[in-house]
C-alpha atoms as a PDB file:
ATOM      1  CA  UNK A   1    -118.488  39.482  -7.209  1.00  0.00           C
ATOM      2  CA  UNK A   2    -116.811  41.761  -9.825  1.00  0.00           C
ATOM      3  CA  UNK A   3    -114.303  42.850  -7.715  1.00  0.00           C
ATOM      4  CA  UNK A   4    -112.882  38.842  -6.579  1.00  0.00           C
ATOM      5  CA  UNK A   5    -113.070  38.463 -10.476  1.00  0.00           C
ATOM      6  CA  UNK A   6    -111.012  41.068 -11.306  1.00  0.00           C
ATOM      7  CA  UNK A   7    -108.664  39.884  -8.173  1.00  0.00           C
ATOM      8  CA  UNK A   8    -108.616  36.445 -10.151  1.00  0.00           C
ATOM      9  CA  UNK A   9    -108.376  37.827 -13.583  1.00  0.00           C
ATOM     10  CA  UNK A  10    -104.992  39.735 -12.382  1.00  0.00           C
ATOM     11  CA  UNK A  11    -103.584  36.553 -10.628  1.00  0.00           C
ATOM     12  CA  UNK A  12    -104.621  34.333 -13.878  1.00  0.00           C
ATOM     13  CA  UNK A  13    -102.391  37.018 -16.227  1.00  0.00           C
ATOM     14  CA  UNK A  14     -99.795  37.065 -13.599  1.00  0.00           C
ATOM     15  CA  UNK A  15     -99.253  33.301 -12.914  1.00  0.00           C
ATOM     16  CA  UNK A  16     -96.825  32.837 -15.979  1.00  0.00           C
ATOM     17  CA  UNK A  17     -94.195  35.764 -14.848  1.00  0.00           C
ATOM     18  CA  UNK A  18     -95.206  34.857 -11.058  1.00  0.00           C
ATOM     19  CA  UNK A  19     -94.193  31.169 -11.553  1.00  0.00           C
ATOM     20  CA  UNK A  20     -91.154  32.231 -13.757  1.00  0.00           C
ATOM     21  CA  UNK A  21     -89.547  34.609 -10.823  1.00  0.00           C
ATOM     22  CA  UNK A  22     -90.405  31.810  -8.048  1.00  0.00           C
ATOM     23  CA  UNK A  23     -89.385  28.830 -10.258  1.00  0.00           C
ATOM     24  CA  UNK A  24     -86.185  30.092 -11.806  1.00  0.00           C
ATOM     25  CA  UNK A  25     -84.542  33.115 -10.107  1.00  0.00           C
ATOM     26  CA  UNK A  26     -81.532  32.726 -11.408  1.00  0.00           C
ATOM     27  CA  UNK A  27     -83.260  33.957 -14.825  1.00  0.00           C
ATOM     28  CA  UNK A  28     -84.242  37.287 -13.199  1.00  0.00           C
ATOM     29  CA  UNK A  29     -81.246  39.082 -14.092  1.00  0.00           C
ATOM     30  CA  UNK A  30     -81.553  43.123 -14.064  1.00  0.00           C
ATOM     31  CA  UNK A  31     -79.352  43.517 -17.559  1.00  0.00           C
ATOM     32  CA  UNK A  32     -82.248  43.866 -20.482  1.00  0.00           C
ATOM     33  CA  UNK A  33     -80.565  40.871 -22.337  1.00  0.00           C
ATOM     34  CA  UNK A  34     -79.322  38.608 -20.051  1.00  0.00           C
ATOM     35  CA  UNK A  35     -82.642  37.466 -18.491  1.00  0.00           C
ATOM     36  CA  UNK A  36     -86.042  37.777 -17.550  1.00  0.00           C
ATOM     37  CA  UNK A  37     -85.490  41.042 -14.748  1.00  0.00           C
ATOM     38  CA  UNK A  38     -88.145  43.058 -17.162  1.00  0.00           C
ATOM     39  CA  UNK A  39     -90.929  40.559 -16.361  1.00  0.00           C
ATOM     40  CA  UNK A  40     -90.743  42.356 -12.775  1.00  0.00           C
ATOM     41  CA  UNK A  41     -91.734  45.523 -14.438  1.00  0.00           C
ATOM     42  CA  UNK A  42     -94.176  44.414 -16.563  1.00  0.00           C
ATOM     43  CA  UNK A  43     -95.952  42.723 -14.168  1.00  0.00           C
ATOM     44  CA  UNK A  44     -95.662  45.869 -11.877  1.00  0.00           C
ATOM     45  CA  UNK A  45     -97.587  47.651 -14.884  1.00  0.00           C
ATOM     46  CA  UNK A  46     -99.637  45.196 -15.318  1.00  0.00           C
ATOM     47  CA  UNK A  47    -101.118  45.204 -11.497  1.00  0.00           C
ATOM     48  CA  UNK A  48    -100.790  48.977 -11.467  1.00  0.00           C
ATOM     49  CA  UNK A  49    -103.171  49.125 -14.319  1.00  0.00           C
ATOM     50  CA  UNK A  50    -105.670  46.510 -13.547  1.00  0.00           C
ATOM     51  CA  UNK A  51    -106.211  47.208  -9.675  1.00  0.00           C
ATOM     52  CA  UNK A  52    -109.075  49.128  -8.691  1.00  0.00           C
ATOM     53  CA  UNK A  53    -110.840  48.581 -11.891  1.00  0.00           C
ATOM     54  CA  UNK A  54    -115.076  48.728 -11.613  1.00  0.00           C
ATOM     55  CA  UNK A  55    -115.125  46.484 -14.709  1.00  0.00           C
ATOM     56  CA  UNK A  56    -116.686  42.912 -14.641  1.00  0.00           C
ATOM     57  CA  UNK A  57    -114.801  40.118 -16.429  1.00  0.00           C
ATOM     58  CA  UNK A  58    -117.235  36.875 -16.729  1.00  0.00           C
ATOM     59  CA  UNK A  59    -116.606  34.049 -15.243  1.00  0.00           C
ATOM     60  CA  UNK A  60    -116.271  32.334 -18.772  1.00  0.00           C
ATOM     61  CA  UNK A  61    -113.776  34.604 -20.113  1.00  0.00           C
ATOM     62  CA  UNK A  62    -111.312  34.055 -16.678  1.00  0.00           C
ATOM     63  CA  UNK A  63    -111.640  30.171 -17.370  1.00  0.00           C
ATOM     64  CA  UNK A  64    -110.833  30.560 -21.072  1.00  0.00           C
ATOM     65  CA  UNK A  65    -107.730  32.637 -20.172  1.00  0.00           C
ATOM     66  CA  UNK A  66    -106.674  29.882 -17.647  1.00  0.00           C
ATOM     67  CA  UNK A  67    -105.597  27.196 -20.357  1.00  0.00           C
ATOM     68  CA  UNK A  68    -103.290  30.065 -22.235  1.00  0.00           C
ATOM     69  CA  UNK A  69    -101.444  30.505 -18.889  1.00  0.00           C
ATOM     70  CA  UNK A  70    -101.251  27.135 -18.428  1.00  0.00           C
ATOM     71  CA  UNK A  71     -99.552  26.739 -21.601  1.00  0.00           C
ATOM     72  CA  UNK A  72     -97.149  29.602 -21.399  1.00  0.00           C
ATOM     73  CA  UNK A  73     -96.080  28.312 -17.689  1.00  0.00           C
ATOM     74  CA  UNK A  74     -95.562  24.984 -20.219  1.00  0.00           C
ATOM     75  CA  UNK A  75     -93.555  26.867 -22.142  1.00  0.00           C
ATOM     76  CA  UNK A  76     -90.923  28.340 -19.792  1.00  0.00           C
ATOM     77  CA  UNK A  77     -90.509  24.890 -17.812  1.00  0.00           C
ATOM     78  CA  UNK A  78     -89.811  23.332 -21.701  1.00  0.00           C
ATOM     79  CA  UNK A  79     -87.241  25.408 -21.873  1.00  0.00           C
ATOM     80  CA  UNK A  80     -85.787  23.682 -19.147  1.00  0.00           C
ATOM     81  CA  UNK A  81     -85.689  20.449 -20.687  1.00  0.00           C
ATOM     82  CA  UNK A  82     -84.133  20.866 -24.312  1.00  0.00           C
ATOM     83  CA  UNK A  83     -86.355  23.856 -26.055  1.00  0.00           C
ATOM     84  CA  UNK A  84     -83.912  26.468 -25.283  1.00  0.00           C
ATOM     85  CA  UNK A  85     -80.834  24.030 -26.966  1.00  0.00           C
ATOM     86  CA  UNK A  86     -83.536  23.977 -29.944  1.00  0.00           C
ATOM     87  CA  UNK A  87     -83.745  27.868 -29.631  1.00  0.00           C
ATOM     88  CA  UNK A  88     -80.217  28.043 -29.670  1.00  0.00           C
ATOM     89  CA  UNK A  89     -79.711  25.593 -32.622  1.00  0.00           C
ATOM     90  CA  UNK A  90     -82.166  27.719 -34.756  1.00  0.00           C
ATOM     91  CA  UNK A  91     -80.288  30.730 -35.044  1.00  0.00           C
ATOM     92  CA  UNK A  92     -77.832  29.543 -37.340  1.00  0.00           C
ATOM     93  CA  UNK A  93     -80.908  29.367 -39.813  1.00  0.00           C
ATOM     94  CA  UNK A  94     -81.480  32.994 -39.205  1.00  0.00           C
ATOM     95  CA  UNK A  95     -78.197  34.541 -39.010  1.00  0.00           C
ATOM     96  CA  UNK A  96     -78.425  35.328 -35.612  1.00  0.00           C
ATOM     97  CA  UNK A  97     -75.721  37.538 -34.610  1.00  0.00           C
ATOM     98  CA  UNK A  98     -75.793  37.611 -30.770  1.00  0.00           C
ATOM     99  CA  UNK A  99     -76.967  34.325 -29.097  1.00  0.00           C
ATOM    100  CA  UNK A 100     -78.286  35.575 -26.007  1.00  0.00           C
ATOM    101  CA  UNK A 101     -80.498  37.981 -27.520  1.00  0.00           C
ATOM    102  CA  UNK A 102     -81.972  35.861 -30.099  1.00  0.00           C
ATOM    103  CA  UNK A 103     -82.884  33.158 -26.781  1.00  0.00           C
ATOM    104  CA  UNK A 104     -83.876  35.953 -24.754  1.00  0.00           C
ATOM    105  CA  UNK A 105     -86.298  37.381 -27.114  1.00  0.00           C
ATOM    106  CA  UNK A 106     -88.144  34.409 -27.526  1.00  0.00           C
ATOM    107  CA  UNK A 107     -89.101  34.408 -23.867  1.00  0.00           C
ATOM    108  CA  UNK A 108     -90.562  38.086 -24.108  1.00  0.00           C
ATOM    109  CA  UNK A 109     -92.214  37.250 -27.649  1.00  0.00           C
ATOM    110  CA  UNK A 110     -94.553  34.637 -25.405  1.00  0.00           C
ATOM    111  CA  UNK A 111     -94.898  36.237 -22.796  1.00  0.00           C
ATOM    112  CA  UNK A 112     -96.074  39.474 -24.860  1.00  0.00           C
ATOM    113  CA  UNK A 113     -98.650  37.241 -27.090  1.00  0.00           C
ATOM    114  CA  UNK A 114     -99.762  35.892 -23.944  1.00  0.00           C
ATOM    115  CA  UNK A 115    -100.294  39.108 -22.304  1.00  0.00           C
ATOM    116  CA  UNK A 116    -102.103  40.348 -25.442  1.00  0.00           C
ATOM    117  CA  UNK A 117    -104.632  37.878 -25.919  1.00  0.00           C
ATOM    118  CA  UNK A 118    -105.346  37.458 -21.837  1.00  0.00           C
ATOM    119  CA  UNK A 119    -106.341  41.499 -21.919  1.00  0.00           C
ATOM    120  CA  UNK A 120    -108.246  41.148 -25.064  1.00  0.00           C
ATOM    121  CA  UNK A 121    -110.391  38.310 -24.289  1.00  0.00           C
ATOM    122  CA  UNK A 122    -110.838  40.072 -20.424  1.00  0.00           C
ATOM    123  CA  UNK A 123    -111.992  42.993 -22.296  1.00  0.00           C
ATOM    124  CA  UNK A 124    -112.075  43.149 -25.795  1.00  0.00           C
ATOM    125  CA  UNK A 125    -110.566  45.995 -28.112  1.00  0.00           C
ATOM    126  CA  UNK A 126    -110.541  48.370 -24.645  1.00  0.00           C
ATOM    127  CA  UNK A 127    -107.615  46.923 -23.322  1.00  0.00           C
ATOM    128  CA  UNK A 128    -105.032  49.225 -25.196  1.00  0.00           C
ATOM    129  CA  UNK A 129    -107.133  51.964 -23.163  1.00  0.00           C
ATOM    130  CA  UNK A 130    -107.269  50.132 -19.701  1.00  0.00           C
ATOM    131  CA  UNK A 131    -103.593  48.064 -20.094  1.00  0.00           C
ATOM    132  CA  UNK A 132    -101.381  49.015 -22.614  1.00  0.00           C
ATOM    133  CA  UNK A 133     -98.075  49.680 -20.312  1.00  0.00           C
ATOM    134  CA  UNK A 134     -97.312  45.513 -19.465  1.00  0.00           C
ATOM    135  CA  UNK A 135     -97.846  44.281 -22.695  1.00  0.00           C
ATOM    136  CA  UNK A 136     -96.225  47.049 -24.933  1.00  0.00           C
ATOM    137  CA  UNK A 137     -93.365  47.258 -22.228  1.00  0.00           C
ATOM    138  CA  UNK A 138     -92.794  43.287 -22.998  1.00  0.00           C
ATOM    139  CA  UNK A 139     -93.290  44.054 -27.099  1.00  0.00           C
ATOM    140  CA  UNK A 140     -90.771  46.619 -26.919  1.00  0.00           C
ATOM    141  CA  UNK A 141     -88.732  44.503 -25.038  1.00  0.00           C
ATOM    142  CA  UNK A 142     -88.834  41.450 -27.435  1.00  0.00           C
ATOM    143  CA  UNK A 143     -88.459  44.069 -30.299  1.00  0.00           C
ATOM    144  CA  UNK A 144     -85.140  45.971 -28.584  1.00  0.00           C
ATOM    145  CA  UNK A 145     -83.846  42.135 -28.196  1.00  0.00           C
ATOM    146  CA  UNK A 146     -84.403  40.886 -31.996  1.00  0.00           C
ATOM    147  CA  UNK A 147     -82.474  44.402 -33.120  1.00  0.00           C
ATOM    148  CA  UNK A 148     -79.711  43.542 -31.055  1.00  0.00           C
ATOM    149  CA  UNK A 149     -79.860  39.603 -32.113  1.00  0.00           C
ATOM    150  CA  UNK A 150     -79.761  40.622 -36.080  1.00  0.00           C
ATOM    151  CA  UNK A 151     -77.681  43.989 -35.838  1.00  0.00           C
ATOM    152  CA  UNK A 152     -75.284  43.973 -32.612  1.00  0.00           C
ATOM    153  CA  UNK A 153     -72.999  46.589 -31.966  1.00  0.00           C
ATOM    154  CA  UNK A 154     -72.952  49.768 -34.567  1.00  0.00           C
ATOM    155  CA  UNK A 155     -73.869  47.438 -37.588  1.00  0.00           C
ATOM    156  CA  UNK A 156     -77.500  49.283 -37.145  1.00  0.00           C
ATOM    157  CA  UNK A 157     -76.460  52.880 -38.553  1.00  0.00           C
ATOM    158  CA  UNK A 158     -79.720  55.008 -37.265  1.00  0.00           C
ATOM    159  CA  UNK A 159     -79.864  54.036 -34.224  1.00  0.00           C
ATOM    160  CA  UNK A 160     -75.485  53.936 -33.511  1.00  0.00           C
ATOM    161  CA  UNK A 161     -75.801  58.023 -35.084  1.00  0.00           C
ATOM    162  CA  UNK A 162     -76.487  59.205 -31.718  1.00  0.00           C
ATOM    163  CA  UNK A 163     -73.867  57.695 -29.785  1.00  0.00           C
ATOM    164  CA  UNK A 164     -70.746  59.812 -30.697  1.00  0.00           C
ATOM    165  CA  UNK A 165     -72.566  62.828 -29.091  1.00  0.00           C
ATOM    166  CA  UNK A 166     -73.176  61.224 -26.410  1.00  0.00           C
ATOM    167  CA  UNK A 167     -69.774  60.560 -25.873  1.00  0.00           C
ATOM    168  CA  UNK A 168     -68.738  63.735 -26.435  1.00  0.00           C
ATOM    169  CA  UNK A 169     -71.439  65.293 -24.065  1.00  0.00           C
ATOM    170  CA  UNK A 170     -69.763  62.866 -20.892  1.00  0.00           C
ATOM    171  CA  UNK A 171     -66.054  64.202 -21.908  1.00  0.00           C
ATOM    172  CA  UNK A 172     -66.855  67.312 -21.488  1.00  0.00           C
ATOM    173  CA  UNK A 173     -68.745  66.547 -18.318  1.00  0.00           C
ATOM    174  CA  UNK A 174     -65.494  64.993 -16.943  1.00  0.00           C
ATOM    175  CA  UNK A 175     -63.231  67.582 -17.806  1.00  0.00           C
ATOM    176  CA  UNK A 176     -65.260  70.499 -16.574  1.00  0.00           C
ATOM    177  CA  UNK A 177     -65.869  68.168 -13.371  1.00  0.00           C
ATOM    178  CA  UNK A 178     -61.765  67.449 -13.618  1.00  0.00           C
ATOM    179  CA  UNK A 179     -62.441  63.698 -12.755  1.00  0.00           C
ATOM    180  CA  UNK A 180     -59.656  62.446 -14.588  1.00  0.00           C
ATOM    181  CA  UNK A 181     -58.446  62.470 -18.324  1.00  0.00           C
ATOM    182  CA  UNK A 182     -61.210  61.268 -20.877  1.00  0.00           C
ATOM    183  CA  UNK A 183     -60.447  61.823 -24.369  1.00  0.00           C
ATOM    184  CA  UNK A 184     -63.333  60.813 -27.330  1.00  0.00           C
ATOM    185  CA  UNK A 185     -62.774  59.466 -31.207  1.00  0.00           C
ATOM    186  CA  UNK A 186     -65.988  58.313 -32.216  1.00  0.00           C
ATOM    187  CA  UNK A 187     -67.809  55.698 -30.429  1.00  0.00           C
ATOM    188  CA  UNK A 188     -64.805  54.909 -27.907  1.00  0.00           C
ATOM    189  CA  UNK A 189     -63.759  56.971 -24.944  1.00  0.00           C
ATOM    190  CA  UNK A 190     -60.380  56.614 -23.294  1.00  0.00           C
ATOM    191  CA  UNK A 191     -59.882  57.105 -19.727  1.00  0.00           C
ATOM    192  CA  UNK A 192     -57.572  57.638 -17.159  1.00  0.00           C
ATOM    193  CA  UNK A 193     -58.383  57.722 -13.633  1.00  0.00           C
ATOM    194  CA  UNK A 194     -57.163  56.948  -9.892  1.00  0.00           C
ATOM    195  CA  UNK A 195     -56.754  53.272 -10.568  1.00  0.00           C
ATOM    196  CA  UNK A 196     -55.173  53.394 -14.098  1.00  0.00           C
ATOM    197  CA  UNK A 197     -56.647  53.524 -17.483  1.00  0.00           C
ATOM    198  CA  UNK A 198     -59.760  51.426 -19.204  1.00  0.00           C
ATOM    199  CA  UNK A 199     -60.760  52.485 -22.836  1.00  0.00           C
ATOM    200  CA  UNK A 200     -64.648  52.117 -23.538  1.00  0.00           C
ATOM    201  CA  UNK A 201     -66.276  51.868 -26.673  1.00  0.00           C
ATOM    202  CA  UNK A 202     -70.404  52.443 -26.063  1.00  0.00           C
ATOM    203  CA  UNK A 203     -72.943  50.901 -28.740  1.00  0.00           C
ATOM    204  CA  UNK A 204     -76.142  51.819 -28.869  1.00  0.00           C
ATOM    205  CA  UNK A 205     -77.983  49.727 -26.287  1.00  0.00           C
ATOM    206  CA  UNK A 206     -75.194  50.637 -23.518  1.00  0.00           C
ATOM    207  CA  UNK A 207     -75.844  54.041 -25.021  1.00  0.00           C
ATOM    208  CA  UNK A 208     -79.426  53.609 -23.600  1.00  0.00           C
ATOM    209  CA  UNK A 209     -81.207  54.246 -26.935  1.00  0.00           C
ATOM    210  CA  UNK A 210     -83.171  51.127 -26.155  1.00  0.00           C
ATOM    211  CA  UNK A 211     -84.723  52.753 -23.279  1.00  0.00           C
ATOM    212  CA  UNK A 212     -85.840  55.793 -25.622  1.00  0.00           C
ATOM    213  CA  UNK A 213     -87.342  53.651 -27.815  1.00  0.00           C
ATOM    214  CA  UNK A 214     -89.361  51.640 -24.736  1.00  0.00           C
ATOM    215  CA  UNK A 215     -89.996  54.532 -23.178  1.00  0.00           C
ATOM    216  CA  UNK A 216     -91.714  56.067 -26.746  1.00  0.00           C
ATOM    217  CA  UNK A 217     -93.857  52.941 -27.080  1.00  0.00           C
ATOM    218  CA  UNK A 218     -94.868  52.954 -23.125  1.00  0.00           C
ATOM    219  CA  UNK A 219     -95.825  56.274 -23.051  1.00  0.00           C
ATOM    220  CA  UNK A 220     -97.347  56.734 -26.321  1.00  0.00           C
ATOM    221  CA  UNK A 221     -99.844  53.745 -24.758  1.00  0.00           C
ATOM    222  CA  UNK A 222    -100.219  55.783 -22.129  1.00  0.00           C
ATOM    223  CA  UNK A 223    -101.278  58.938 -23.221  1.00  0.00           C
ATOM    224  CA  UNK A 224    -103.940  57.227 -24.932  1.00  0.00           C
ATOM    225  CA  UNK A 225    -105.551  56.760 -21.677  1.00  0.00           C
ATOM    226  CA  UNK A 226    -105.372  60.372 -20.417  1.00  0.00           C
ATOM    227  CA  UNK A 227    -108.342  62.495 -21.229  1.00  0.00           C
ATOM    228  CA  UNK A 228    -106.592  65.123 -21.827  1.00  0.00           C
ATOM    229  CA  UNK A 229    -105.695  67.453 -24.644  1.00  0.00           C
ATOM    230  CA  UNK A 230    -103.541  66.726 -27.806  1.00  0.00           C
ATOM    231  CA  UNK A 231    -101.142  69.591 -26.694  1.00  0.00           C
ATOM    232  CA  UNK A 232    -100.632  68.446 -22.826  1.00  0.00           C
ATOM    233  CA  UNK A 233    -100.064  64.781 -24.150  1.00  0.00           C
ATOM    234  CA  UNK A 234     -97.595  65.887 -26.876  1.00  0.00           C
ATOM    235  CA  UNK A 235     -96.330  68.100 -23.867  1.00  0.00           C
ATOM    236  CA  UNK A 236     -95.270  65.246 -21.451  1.00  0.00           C
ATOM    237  CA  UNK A 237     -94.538  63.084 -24.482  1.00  0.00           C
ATOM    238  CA  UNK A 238     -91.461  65.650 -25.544  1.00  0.00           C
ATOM    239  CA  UNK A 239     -90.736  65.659 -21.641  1.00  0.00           C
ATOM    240  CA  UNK A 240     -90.109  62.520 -21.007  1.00  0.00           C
ATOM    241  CA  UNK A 241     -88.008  61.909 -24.176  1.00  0.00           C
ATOM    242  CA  UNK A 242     -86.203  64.970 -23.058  1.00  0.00           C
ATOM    243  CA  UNK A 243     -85.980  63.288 -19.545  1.00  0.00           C
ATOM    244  CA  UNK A 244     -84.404  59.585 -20.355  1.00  0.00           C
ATOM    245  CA  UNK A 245     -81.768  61.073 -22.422  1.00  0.00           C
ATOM    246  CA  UNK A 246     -80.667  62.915 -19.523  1.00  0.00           C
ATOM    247  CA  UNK A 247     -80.969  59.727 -17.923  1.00  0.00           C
ATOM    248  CA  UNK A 248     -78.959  58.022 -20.407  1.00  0.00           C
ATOM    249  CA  UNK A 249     -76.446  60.541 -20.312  1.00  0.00           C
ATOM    250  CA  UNK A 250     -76.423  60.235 -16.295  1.00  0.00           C
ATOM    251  CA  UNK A 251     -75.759  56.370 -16.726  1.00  0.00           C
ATOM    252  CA  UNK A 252     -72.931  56.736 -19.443  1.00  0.00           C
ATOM    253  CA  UNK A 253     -71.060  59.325 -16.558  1.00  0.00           C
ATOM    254  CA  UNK A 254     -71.964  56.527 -14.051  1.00  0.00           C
ATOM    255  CA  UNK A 255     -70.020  53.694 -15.968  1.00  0.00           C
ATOM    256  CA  UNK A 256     -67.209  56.567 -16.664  1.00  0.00           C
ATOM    257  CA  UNK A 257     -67.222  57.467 -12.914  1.00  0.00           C
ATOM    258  CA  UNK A 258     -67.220  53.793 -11.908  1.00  0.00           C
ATOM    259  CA  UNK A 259     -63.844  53.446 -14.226  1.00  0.00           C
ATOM    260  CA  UNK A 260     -62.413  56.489 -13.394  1.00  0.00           C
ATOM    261  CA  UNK A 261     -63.165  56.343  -9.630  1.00  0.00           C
ATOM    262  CA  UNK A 262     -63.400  52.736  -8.187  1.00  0.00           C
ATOM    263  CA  UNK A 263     -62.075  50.001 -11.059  1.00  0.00           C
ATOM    264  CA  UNK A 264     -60.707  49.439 -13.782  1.00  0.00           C
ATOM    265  CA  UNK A 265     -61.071  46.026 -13.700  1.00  0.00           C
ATOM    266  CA  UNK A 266     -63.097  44.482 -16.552  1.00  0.00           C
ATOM    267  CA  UNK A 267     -64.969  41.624 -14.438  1.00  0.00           C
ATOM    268  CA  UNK A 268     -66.055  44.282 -12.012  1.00  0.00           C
ATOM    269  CA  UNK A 269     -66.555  46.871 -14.201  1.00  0.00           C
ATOM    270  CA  UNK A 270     -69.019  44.765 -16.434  1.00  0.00           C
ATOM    271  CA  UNK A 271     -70.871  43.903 -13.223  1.00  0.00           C
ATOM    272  CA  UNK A 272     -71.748  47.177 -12.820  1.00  0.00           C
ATOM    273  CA  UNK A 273     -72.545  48.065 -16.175  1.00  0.00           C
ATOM    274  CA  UNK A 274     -75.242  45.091 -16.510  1.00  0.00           C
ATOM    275  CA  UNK A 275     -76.960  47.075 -13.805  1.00  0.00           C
ATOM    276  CA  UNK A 276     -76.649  50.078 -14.163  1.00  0.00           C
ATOM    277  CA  UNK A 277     -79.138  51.256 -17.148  1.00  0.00           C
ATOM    278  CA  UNK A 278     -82.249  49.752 -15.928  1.00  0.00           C
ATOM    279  CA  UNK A 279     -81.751  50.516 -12.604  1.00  0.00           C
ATOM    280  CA  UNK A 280     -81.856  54.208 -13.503  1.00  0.00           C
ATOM    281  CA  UNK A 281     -84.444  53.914 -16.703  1.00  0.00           C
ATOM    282  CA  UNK A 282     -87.380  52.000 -15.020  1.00  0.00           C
ATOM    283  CA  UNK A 283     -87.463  53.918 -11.680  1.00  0.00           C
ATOM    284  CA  UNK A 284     -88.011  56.973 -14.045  1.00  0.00           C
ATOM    285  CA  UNK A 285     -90.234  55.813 -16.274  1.00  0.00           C
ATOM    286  CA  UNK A 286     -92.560  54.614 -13.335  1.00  0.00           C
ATOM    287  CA  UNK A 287     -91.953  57.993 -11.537  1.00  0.00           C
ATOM    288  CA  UNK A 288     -92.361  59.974 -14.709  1.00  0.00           C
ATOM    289  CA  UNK A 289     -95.771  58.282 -14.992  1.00  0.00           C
ATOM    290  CA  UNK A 290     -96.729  58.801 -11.538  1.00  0.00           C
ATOM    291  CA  UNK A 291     -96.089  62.761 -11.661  1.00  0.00           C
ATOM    292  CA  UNK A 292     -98.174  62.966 -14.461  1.00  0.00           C
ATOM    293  CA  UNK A 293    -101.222  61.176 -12.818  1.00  0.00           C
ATOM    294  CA  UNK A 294    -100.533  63.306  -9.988  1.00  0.00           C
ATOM    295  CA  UNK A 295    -100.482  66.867 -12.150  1.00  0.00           C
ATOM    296  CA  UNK A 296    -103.437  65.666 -13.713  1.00  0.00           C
ATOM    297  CA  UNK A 297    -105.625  64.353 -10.912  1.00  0.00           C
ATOM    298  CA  UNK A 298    -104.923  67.868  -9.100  1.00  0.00           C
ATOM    299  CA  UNK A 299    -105.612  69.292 -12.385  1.00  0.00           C
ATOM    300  CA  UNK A 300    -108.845  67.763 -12.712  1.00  0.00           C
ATOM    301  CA  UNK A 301    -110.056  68.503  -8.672  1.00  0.00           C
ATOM    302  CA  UNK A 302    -109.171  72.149  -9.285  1.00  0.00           C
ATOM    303  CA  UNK A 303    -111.140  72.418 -12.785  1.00  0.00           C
ATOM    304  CA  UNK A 304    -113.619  69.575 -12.597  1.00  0.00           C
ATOM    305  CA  UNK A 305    -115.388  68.715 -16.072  1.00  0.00           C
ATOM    306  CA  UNK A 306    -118.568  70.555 -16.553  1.00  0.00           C
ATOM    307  CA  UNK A 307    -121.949  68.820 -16.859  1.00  0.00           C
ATOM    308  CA  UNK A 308    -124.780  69.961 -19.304  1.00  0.00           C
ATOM    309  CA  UNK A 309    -127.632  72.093 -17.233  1.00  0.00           C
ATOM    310  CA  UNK A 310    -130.504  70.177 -17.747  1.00  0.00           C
ATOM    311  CA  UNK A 311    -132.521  72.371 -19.858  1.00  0.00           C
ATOM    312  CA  UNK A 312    -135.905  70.509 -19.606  1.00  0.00           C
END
């Protein structure tokens, strides 16, 4: 019986983002803020996380979870039908910067408090040990998004600091690779390749310092689970930071590459470069994950946890 109500229990926190990617594709788009494409992943974590549990939810907490999903499917088809124009309206009250991050966020926000209260009523204070990934993934999300909304562009000095290295790191990549001419001042690199030049300027979410900070607040969730030492979790924690700003580098060459190698073109270009940092940040952050329950479940089989003699 525990096992169809965990089956249920998954389907029940699912059916908002479910019913959102079957009711409104078009809103599944893969660039972290121009549409819902992140619900895929958090749902991914979400299922990862939950399957194959040996924990029984009651009966009584699945029905009281039903309502809440209820609502939030409410929710998204309101938006439909004049709460997003509302949404929109608002941020004139709050200074919003950037429109489609301020409407954006909103739909993470729910679907994060949702998330949230569904694992803590399924299983109380333990969920940040049994679920973390799918709900922090869509905090961090909603968080990255309300940054962006209320400090676009380099007006957000700590996090923009990075980016001129980073810069600097690809034109040197380029040259030593002699793809072209790419010349750095600042935050903008200047290019010149086989179909003309394209200058770039890079803030810090096309820099991919949204994806450290995810990544940080993922993992950190993550190696709360592990029963492991403090040292191995600090370890892979260092390691994987390490490991998406290599990644980030790789997907500032990309969008260089893509200019100095195939287009200049701005419509083109720009359809690239909504795609191309998450489709390089979440396939590592799930394979990052999966190496490390892989090290450690060998780790474990080879040096199995002793057991107390029984002394009586």
């Amino acid at each position: 019986m525990q096992n169809w109500h965990l089956v249920f229990g998954i389907l029940i926190i699912s059916s908002p983002i479910l019913f959102a990617m079957a009711a409104f594709p078009d809103s599944i788009a893969w660039s972290w803020n121009e549409g819902r494409g992140g619900y895929f992943f958090a749902l991914v974590f979400i299922v990862a996380e939950l399957v194959g549990l040996r924990i029984v939810i009651s009966k009584k907490r699945l029905l009281f979870v039903i309502p809440m999903a209820l609502a939030t499917i409410t929710y998204l088809v309101s938006l439909e039908y004049g709460l997003r124009n509302y949404i929109v309206e608002s941020a004139q009250f709050f200074d919003v910067q950037l429109l489609d991050s301020w409407t954006w966020m909103w739909d993470f926000v729910v679907m994060a408090i949702f998330a949230v209260v569904a694992l803590s009523i399924f299983f109380g204070r333990r969920w940040i040990r049994i679920a973390p990934a799918g709900p922090i993934f869509l905090t961090g999300t909603a968080i990255i998004l309300s940054l962006d909304a209320f400090f676009p562009y380099d007006t957000l000095g700590p996090l923009q600091y990075v980016v001129p290295y980073f810069i600097q790191a690809n034109v040197w990549l380029i040259t030593v690779l002699d793809l072209g001419t790419a010349i750095a001042r600042d935050n903008v690199m200047f290019l010149r390749g086989e179909h003309g030049s394209m200058a770039l300027q890079v803030f810090w979410p096309s820099a991919g310092v949204h994806s450290i900070i995810i990544f940080s607040l993922v993992i950190g969730a993550f190696m709360l689970k592990l029963n492991i030492t403090r040292s191995r979790k600090t370890a892979y924690f260092i390691l994987g930071i390490i490991g998406t700003i290599i990644v980030n580098l790789i997907r500032i060459f990309s969008l260089s590459w893509y200019a100095l190698k195939v287009t200049t073109d701005p419509v083109a270009w720009e359809e690239y470069h909504k795609i191309a940092g998450e489709i390089m940040f979440l396939p590592w952050l799930f394979a990052f994950v999966l190496i490390v329950v892989l090290v450690e479940s060998r780790r474990l089989k080879k040096h199995p946890p002793t057991t107390p003699k029984d002394l009586t």
